[in-house]
Protein backbone atom coordinates (compact mmCIF):
# COMPACT_ATOMS: atom_id res chain seq x y z
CA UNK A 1 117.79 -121.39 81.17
CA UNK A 2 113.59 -121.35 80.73
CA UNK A 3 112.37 -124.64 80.16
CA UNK A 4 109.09 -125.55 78.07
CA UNK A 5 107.65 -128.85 79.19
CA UNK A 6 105.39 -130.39 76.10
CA UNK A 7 102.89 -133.15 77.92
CA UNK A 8 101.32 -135.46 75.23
CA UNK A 9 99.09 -138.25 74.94
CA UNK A 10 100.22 -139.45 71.55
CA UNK A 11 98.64 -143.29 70.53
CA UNK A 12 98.43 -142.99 66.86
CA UNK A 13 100.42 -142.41 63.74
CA UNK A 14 98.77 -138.94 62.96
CA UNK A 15 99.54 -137.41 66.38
CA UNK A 16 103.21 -139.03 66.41
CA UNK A 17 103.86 -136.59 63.67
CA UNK A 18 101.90 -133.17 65.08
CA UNK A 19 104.30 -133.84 68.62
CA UNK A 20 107.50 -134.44 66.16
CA UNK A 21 106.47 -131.07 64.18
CA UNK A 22 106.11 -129.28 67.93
CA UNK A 23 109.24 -130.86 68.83
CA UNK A 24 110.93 -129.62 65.80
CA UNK A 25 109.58 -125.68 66.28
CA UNK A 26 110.35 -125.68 70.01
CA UNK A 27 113.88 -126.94 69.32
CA UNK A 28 114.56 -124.46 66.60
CA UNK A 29 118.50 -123.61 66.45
CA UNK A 30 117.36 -119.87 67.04
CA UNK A 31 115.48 -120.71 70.03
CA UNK A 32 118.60 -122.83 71.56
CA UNK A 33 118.36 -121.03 74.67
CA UNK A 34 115.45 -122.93 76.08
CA UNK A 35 115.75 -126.47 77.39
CA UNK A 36 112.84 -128.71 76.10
CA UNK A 37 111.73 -131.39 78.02
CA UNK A 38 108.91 -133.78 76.93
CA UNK A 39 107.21 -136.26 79.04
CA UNK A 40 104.09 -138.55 78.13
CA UNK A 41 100.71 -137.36 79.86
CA UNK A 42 101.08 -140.38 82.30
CA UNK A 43 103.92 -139.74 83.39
CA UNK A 44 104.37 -136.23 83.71
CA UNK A 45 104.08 -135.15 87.13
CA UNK A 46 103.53 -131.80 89.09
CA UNK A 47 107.16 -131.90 89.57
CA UNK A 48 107.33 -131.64 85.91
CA UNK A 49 104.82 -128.47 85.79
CA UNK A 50 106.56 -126.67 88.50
CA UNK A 51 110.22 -126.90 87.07
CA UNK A 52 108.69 -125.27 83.29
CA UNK A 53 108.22 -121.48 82.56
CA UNK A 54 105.52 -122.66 79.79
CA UNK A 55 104.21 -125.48 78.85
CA UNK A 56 102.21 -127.52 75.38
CA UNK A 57 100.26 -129.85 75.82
CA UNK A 58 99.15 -132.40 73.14
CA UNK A 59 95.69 -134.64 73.05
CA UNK A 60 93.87 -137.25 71.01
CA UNK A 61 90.07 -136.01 70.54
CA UNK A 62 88.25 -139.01 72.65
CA UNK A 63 84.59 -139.06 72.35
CA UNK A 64 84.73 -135.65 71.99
CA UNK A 65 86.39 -134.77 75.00
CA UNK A 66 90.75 -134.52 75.86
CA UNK A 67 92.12 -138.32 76.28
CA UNK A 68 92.27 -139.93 79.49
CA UNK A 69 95.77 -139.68 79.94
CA UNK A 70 95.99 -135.64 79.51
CA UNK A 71 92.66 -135.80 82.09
CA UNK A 72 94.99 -138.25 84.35
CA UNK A 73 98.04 -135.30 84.14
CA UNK A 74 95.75 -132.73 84.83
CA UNK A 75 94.00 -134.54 88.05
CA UNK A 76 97.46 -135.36 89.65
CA UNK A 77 98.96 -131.75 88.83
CA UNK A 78 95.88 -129.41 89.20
CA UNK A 79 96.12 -128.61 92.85
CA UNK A 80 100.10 -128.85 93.56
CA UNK A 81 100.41 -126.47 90.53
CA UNK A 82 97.35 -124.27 91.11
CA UNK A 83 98.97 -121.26 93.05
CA UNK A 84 102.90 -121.49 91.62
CA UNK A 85 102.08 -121.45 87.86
CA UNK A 86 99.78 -118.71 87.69
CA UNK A 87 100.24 -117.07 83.79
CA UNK A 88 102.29 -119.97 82.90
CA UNK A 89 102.20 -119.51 78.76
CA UNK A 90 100.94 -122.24 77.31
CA UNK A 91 99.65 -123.79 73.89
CA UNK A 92 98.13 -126.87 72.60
CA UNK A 93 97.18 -129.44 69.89
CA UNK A 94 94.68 -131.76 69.19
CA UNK A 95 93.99 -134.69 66.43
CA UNK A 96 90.67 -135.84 66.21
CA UNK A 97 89.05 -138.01 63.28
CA UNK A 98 85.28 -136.50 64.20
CA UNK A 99 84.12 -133.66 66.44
CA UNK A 100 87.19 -132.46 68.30
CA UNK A 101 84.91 -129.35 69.80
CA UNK A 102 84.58 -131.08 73.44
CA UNK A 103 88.50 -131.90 73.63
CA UNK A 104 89.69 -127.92 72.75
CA UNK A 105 86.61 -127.00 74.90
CA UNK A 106 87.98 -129.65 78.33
CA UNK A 107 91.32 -128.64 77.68
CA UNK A 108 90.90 -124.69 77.66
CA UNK A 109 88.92 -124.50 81.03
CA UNK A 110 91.01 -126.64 82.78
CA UNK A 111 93.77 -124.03 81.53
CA UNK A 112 91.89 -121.69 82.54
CA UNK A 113 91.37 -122.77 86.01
CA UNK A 114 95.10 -123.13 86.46
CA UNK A 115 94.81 -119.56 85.40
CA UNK A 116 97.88 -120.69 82.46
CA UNK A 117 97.70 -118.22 79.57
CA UNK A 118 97.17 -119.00 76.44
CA UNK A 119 100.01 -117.58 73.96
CA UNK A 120 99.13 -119.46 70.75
CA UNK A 121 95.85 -120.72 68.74
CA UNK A 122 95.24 -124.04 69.30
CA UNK A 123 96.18 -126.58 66.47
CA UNK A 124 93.47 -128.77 65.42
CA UNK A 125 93.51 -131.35 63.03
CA UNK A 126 90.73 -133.67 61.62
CA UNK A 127 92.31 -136.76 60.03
CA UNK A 128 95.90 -137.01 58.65
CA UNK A 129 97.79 -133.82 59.21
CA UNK A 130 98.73 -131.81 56.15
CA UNK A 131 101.80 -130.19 55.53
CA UNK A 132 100.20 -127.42 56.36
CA UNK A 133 98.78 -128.75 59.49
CA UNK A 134 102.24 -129.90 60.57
CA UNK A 135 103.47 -126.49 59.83
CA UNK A 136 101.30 -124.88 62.27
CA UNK A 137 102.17 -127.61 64.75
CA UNK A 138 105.80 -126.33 64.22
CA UNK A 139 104.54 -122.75 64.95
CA UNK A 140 103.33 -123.85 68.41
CA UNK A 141 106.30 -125.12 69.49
CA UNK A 142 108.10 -122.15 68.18
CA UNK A 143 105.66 -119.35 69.30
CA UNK A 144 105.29 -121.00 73.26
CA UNK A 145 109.40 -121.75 73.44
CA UNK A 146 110.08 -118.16 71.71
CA UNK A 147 107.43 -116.66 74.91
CA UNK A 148 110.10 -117.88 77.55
CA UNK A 149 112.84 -115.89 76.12
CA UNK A 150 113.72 -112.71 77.93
């Protein structure tokens, strides 16, 4: 069974309900064939990384740059993970309440440099999350779980 790990850093109300919404599309009854495993940013390990066929990761815009915590998960995981994920799928989100440029920016190269591949536009959200917002947070969840399906 594929299994999509979804990494977040998740400290306020707003970005409780874009990694519910995720949770919700990645767990979709049609996509019941993945497992879906979901693990804080500090305390998701490389472990963690290796054991997924894709992954979403989820970040607070901090000063505009990714939190500290998804920085944290990427330090400890970057070089145990560099060679065996190669084209891992991934996808992301991000919740920022002023420029959220520098986070989607951080968060793309150092996706990049794990040479993952992106399968979905990021979601980005300024302020409280809209129902449309929330419904492209859904899409991500779907779209990267529905990418580990043969």
């Amino acid at each position: 069974m594929p299994t999509l790990l979804i990494v977040h850093h998740t400290p306020s109300p707003a970005l409780q309900a874009m990694f519910e919404s995720v949770l919700a599309g990645a767990n979709d009854p049609e996509l019941s064939e993945v497992d879906v495993v979901r693990r804080p940013a500090l305390s998701a390990t490389a472990s963690d990384v290796l054991a997924a066929d894709g992954v979403v990761l989820g970040t607070p815009a901090n000063i505009g740059y990714m939190s500290g915590a998804l920085k944290h998960f990427f330090d400890t995981i970057y070089y145990p993970c560099l060679d065996a994920t190669q084209g891992r799928p991934f996808g992301f989100y991000v919740h920022g309440n002023q420029g959220t440029e520098g986070a989607v920016r951080s968060v793309e190269s150092v996706a990049k440099g794990l040479g993952w591949t992106p399968v979905a536009e990021p979601v980005v959200v300024m302020g409280e999350a809209s129902k449309d917002d929330l419904q492209r947070c859904w899409e991500l969840g779907a779209t990267v779980a529905a990418q580990l399906l043969p």
